[in-house]
Protein backbone atom coordinates (compact mmCIF):
# COMPACT_ATOMS: atom_id res chain seq x y z
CA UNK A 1 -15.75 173.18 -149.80
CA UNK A 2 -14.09 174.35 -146.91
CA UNK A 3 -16.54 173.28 -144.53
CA UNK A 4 -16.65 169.78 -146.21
CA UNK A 5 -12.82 169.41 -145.62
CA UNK A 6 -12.97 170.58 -141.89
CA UNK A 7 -15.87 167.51 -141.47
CA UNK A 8 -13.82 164.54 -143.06
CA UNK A 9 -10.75 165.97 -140.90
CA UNK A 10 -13.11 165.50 -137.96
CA UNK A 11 -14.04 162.35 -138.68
CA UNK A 12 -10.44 161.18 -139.65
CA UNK A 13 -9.23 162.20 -136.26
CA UNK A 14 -12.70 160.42 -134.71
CA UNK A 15 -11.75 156.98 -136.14
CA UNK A 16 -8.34 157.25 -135.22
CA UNK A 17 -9.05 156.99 -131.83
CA UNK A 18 -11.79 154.63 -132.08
CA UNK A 19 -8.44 152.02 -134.18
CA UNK A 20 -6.68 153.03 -130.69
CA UNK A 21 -8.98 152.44 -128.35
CA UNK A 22 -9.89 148.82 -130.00
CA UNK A 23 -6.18 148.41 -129.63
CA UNK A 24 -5.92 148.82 -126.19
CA UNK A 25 -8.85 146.44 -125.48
CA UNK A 26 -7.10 143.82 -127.23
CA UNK A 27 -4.34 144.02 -125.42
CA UNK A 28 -5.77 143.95 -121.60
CA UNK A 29 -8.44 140.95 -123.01
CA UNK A 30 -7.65 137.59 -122.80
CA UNK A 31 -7.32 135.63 -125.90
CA UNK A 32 -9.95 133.57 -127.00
CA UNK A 33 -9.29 130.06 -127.21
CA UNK A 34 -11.08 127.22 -129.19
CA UNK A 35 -12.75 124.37 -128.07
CA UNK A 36 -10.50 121.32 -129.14
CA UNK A 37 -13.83 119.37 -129.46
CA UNK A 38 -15.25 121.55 -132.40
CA UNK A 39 -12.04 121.73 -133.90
CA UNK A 40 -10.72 118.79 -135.05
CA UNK A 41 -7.09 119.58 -135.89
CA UNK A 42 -6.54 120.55 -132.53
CA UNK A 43 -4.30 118.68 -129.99
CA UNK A 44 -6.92 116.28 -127.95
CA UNK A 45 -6.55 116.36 -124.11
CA UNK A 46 -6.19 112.68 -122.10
CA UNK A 47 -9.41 113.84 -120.90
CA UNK A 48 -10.88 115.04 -123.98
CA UNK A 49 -10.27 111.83 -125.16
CA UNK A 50 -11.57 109.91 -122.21
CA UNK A 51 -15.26 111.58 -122.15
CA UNK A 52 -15.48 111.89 -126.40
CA UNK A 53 -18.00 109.19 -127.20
CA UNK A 54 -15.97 106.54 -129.33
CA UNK A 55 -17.64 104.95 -132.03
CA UNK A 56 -19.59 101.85 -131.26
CA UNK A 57 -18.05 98.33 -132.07
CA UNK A 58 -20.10 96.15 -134.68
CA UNK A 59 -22.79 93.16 -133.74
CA UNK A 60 -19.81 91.18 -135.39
CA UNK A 61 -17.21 92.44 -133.01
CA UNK A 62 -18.67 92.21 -129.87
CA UNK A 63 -19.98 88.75 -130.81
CA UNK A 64 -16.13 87.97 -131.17
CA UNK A 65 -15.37 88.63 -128.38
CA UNK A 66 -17.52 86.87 -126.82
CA UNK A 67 -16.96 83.52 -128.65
CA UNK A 68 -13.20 84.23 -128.05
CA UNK A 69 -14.21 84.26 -123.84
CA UNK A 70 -16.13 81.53 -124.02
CA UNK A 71 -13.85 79.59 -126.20
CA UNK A 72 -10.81 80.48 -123.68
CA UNK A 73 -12.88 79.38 -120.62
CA UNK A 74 -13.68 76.01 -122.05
CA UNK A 75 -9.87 75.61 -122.96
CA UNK A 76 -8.84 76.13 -119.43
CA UNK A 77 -11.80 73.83 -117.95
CA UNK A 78 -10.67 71.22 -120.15
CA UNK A 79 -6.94 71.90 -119.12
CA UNK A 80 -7.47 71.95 -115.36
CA UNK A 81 -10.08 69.25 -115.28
CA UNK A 82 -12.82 71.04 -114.18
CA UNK A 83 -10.21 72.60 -111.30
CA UNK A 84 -11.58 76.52 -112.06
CA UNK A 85 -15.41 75.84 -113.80
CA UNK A 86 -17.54 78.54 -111.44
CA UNK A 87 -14.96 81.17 -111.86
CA UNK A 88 -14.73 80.71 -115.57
CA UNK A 89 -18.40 80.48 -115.71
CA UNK A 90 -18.64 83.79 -113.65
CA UNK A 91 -15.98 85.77 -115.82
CA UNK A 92 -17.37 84.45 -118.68
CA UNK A 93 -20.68 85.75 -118.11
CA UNK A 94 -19.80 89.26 -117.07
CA UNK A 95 -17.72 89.82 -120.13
CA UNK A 96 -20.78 88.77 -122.36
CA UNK A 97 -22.90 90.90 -120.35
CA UNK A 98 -20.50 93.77 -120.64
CA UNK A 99 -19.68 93.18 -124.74
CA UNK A 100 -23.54 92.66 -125.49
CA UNK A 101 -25.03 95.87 -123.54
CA UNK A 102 -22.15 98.69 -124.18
CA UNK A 103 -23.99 101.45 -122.12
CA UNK A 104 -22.95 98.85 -118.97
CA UNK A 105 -19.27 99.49 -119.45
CA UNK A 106 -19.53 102.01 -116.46
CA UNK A 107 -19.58 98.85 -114.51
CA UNK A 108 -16.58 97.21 -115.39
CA UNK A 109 -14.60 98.48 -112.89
CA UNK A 110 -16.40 98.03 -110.41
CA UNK A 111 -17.45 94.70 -111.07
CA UNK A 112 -14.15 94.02 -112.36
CA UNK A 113 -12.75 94.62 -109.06
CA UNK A 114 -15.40 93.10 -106.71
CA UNK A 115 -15.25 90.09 -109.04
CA UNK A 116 -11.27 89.86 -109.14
CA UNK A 117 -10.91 89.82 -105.71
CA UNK A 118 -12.75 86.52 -105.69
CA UNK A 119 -10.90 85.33 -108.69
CA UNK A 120 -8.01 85.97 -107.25
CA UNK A 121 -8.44 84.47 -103.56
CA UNK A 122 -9.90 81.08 -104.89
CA UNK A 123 -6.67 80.63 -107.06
CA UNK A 124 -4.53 81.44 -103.82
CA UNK A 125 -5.92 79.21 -101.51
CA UNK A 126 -5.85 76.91 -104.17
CA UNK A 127 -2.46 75.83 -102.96
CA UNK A 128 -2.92 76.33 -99.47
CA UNK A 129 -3.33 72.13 -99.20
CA UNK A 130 -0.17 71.50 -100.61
CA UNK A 131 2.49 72.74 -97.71
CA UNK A 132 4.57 70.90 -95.93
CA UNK A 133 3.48 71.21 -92.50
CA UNK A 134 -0.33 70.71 -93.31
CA UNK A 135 -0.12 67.49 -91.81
CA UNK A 136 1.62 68.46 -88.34
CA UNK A 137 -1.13 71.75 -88.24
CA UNK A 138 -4.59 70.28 -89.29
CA UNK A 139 -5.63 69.01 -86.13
CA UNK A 140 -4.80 72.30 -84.06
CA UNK A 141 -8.06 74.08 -84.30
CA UNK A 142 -10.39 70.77 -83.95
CA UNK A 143 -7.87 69.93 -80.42
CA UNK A 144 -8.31 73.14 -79.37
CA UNK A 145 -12.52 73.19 -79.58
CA UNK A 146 -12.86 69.97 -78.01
CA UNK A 147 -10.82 70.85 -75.12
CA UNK A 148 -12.91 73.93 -74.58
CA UNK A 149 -16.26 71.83 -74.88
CA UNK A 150 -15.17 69.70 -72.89
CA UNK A 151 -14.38 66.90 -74.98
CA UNK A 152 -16.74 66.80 -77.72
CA UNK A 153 -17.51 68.95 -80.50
CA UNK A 154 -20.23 70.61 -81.34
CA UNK A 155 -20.72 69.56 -84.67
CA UNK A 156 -21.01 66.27 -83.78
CA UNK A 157 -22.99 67.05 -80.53
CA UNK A 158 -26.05 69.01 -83.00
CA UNK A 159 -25.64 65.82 -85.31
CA UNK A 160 -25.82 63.42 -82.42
CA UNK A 161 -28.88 65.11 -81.14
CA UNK A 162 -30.99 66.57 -84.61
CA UNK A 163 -29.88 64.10 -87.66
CA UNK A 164 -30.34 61.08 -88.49
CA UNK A 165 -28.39 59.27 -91.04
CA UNK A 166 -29.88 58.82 -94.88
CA UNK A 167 -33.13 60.55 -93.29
CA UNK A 168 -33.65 64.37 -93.59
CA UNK A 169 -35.49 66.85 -91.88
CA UNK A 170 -36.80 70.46 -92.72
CA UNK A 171 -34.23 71.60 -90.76
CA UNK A 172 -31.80 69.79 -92.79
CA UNK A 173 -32.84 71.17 -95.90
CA UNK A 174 -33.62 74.78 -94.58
CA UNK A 175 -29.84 74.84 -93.15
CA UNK A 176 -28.24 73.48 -96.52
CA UNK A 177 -30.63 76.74 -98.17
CA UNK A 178 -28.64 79.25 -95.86
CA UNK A 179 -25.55 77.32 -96.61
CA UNK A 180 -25.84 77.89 -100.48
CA UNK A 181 -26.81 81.26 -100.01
CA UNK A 182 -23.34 81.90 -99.27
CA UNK A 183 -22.83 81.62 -103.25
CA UNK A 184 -25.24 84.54 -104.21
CA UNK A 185 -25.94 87.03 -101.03
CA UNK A 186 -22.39 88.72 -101.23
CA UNK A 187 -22.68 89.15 -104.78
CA UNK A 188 -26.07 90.48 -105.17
CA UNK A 189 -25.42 92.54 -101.88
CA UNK A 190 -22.43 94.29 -104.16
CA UNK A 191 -24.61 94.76 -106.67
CA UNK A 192 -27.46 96.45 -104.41
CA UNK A 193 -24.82 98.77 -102.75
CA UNK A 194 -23.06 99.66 -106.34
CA UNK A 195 -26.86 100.59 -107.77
CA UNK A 196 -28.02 102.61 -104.08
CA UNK A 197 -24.03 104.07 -102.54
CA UNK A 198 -21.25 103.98 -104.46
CA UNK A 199 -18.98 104.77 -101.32
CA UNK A 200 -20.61 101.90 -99.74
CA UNK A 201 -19.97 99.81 -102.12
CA UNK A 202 -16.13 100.44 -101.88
CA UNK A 203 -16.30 100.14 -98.26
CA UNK A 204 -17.73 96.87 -98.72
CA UNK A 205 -15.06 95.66 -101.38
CA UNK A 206 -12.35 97.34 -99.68
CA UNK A 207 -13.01 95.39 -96.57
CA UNK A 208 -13.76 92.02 -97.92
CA UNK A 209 -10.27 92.19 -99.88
CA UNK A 210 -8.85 93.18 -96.04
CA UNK A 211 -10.72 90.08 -95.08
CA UNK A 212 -9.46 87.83 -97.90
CA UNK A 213 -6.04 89.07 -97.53
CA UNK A 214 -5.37 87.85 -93.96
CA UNK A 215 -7.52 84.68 -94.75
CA UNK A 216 -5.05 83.58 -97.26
CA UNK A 217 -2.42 84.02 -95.06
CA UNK A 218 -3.83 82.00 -92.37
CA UNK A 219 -4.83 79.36 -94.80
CA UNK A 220 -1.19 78.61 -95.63
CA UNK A 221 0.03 78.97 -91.65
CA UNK A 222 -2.68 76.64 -90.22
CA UNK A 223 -4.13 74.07 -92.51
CA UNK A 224 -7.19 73.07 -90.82
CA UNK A 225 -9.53 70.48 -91.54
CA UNK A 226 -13.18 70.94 -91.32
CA UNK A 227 -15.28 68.62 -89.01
CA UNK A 228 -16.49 66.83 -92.06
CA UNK A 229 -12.87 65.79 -92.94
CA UNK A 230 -11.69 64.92 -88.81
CA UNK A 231 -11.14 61.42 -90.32
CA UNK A 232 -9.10 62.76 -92.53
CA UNK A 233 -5.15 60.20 -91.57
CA UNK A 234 -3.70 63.40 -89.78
CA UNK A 235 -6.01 62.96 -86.87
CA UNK A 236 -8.09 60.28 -87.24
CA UNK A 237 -8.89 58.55 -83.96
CA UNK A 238 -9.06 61.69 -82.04
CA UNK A 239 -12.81 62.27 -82.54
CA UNK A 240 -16.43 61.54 -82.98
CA UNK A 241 -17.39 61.25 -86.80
CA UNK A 242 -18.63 64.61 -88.47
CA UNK A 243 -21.30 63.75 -91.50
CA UNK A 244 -21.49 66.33 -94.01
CA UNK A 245 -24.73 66.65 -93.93
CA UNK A 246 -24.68 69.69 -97.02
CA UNK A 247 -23.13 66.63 -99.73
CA UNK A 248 -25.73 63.76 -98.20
CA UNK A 249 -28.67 66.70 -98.90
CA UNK A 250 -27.50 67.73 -102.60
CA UNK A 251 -26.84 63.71 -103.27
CA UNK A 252 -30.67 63.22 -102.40
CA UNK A 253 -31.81 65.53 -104.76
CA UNK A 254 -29.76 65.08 -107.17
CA UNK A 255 -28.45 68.15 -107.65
CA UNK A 256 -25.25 68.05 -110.25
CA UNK A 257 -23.10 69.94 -107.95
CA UNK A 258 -19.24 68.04 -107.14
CA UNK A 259 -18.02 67.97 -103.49
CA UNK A 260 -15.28 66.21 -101.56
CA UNK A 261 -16.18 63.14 -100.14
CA UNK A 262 -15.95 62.42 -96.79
CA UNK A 263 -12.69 61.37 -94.87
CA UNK A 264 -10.86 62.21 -98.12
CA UNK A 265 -9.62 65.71 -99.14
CA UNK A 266 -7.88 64.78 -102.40
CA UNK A 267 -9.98 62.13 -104.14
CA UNK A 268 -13.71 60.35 -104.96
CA UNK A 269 -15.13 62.85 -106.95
CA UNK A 270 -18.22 61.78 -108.51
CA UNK A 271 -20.70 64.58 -109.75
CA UNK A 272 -20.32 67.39 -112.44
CA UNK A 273 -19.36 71.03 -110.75
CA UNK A 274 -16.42 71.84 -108.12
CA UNK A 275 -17.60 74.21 -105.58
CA UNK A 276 -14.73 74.34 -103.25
CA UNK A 277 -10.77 74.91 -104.50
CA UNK A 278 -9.07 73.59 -101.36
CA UNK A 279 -10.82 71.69 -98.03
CA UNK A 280 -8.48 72.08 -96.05
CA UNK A 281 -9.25 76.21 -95.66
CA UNK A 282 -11.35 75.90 -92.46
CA UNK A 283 -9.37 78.82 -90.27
CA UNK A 284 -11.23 81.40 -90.79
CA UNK A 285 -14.55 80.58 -92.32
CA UNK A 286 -14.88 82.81 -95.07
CA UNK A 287 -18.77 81.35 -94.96
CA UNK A 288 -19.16 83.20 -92.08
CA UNK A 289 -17.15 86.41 -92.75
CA UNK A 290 -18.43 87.20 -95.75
CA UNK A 291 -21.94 87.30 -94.18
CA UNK A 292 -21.42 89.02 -90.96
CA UNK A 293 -19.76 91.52 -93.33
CA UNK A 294 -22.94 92.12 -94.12
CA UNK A 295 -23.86 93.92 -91.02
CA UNK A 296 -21.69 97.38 -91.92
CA UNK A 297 -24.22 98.34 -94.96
CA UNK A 298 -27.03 96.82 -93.37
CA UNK A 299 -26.91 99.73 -90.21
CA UNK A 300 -26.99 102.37 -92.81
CA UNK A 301 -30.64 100.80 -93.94
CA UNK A 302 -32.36 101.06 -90.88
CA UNK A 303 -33.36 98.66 -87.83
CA UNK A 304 -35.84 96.07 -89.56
CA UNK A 305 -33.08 95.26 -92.29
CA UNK A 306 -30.15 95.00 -89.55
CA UNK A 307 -32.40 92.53 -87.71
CA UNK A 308 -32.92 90.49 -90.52
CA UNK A 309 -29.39 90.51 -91.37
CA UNK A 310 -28.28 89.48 -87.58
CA UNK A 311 -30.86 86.77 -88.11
CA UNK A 312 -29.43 85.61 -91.28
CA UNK A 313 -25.92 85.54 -89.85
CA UNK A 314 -26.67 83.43 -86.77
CA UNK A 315 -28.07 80.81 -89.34
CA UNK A 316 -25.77 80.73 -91.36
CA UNK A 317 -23.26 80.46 -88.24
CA UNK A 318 -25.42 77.66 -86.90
CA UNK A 319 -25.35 75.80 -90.55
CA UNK A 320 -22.02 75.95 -90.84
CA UNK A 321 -21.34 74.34 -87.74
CA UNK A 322 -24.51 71.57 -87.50
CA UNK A 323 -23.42 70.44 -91.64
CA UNK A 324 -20.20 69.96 -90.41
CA UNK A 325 -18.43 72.82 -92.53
CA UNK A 326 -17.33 74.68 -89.80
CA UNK A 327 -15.49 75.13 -86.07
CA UNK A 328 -17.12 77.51 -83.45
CA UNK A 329 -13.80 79.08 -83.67
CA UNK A 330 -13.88 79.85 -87.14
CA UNK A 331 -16.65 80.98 -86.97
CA UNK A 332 -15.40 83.46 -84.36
CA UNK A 333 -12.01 84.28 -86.01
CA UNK A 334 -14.58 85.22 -89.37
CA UNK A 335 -16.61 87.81 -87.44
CA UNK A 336 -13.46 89.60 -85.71
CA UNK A 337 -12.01 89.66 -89.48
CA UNK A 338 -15.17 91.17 -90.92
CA UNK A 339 -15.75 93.75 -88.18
CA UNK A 340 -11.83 94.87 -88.28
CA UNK A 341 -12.27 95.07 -92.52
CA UNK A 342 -14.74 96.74 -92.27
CA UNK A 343 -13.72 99.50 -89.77
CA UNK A 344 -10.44 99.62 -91.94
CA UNK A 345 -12.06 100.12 -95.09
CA UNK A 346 -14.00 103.08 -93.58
CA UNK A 347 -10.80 104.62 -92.04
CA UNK A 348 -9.66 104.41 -95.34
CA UNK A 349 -11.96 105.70 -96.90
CA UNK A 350 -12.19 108.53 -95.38
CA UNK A 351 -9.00 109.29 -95.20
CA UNK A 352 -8.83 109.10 -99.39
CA UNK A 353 -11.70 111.78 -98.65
CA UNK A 354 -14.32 109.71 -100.71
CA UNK A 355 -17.81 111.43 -100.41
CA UNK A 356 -20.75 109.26 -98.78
């Protein structure tokens, strides 16, 4: 008995330290906290609630939205006369894209950006025809070419020499090609560079909104009429026709695509799809900056691609200015823009500390 009582004194005085010790643990460990995603009455974090899968909208939904897109673009083509029909067709498109295939949301913004910036400088220079001094200002850049070529300019010197009226030639055809590729090269080069370098990508949109920024600007200080539109009444008299040679070439095939007519930049509209918001935007030729901006990605690929692309942008520079869409100095004032965008961008870039 005595012996039994001495053992469960022991043994008392054993798990009274072990009660302490457990004690003392608790209070030096840190507390353990539970995860707010397994618990559902816990407060949600902004960035719990960002990454937590949502639940996926209906078939009926997403067609809804959809029809509701659609519906709004053919409103505003029907309001504007046709004024905004490739941008609507554009936005129109990505949204499907986007509401049909929801594992693409990723790209929204992204494409939502790239795609806005175009959105957004076609509706500015919209109104770039409708200033006051546009008359006293659209002969400045055409003056100042034919004084430095002595007299004549080039657009009508290549025309003079290569083209023959209401008779084409492969080199008519394979110039109004480049031309048009204006309308899918910088959007399927965004593309590329979003699927292959993100921080390329932003470089490139960074530095064609740096590019569109200052072209708006100029757009509205110097009004400039292309060599196609020299007849235009502001300075008619002062130079050799220009044919556009890109509308006689469509016309021929006919292709349903709507273009200005010649020696009029308001009126005579006769085919089913505008492609150009304002002729009158000559200074700088976005044409030509847009495609030289080409050049900053393509020197990360390697020498055979920044050939190619060199290539490309000296035909496109020579369509521009043999269909009568463009001045030499355009031209000129497009590749300084693209070249300082694109070193900007970069600076920036970096500067935000974006990885490569």
């Amino acid at each position: 008995m005595i012996w039994s009582a001495m053992h469960q004194q022991q043994q008392a005085k054993l798990d009274k330290s072990d009660t302490q010790a457990d004690r003392s643990h608790a209070d030096i460990a840190p507390p353990v906290r539970k995860n707010s995603i397994g618990d559902p009455s816990a407060q949600t974090s902004p960035l719990i609630a960002l990454v937590r899968p949502r639940a996926p909208q209906s078939a009926r939904s997403r067609l809804a939205v959809i029809g509701g897109v659609i519906a709004l673009a053919v409103a505003i083509h029907w309001l504007t006369g046709g004024r905004w029909t490739p941008v609507l067709i554009g936005v129109a498109g990505a949204v499907s894209l986007l509401a049909l295939a929801p594992p693409l949301a990723w790209l929204a913004k992204p494409v939502g950006a790239y795609a806005g910036l175009w959105v957004v400088f076609n509706a500015l220079r919209a109104g770039a025809d409708n200033t006051d001094w546009s008359d006293q200002v659209l002969g400045l850049v055409p003056r100042l070419e034919a004084w430095l070529a002595a007299g004549h300019l080039p657009s009508a010197w290549l025309q003079d020499r290569f083209h023959e009226a209401n008779s084409f030639g492969w080199h008519d055809y394979g110039l109004t090609i480049v031309y048009l590729s204006f309308f899918i090269v910088p959007y399927a080069t965004a593309g590329l560079l979003l699927w292959c370098n993100r921080r390329l990508f932003w470089q490139y949109t960074v530095a064609t909104a740096a590019l569109f920024a200052v072209s708006t600007v100029s757009f509205y200080v110097i009004p400039t009429s292309p060599p196609w539109l020299i007849s235009d009444v502001a300075v008619q008299g002062d130079f050799e026709p220009v044919r556009r040679i890109t509308e006689s070439v469509l016309t021929s095939v006919d292709l349903p695509v709507q273009v200005f007519s010649e020696g009029s930049r308001r009126g005579a509209r006769t085919s089913e799809v505008r492609v150009e918001p304002n002729p009158i935007a000559a200074m700088p030729s976005i044409h030509f900056a847009a495609t030289a901006l080409l050049i900053g990605p393509a020197r990360r690929a390697g020498s055979g691609l920044l050939a190619a692309i060199v290539v490309y942008v000296f035909l496109m520079g020579l369509a521009l200015v043999y269909l009568g869409e463009h001045y030499i100095l355009d031209l000129l004032a497009g590749g300084v823009l693209a070249a300082i965008g694109w070193f900007l961008a970069g600076c920036w870039l970096a500067a935000a500390n974006v990885a490569p």
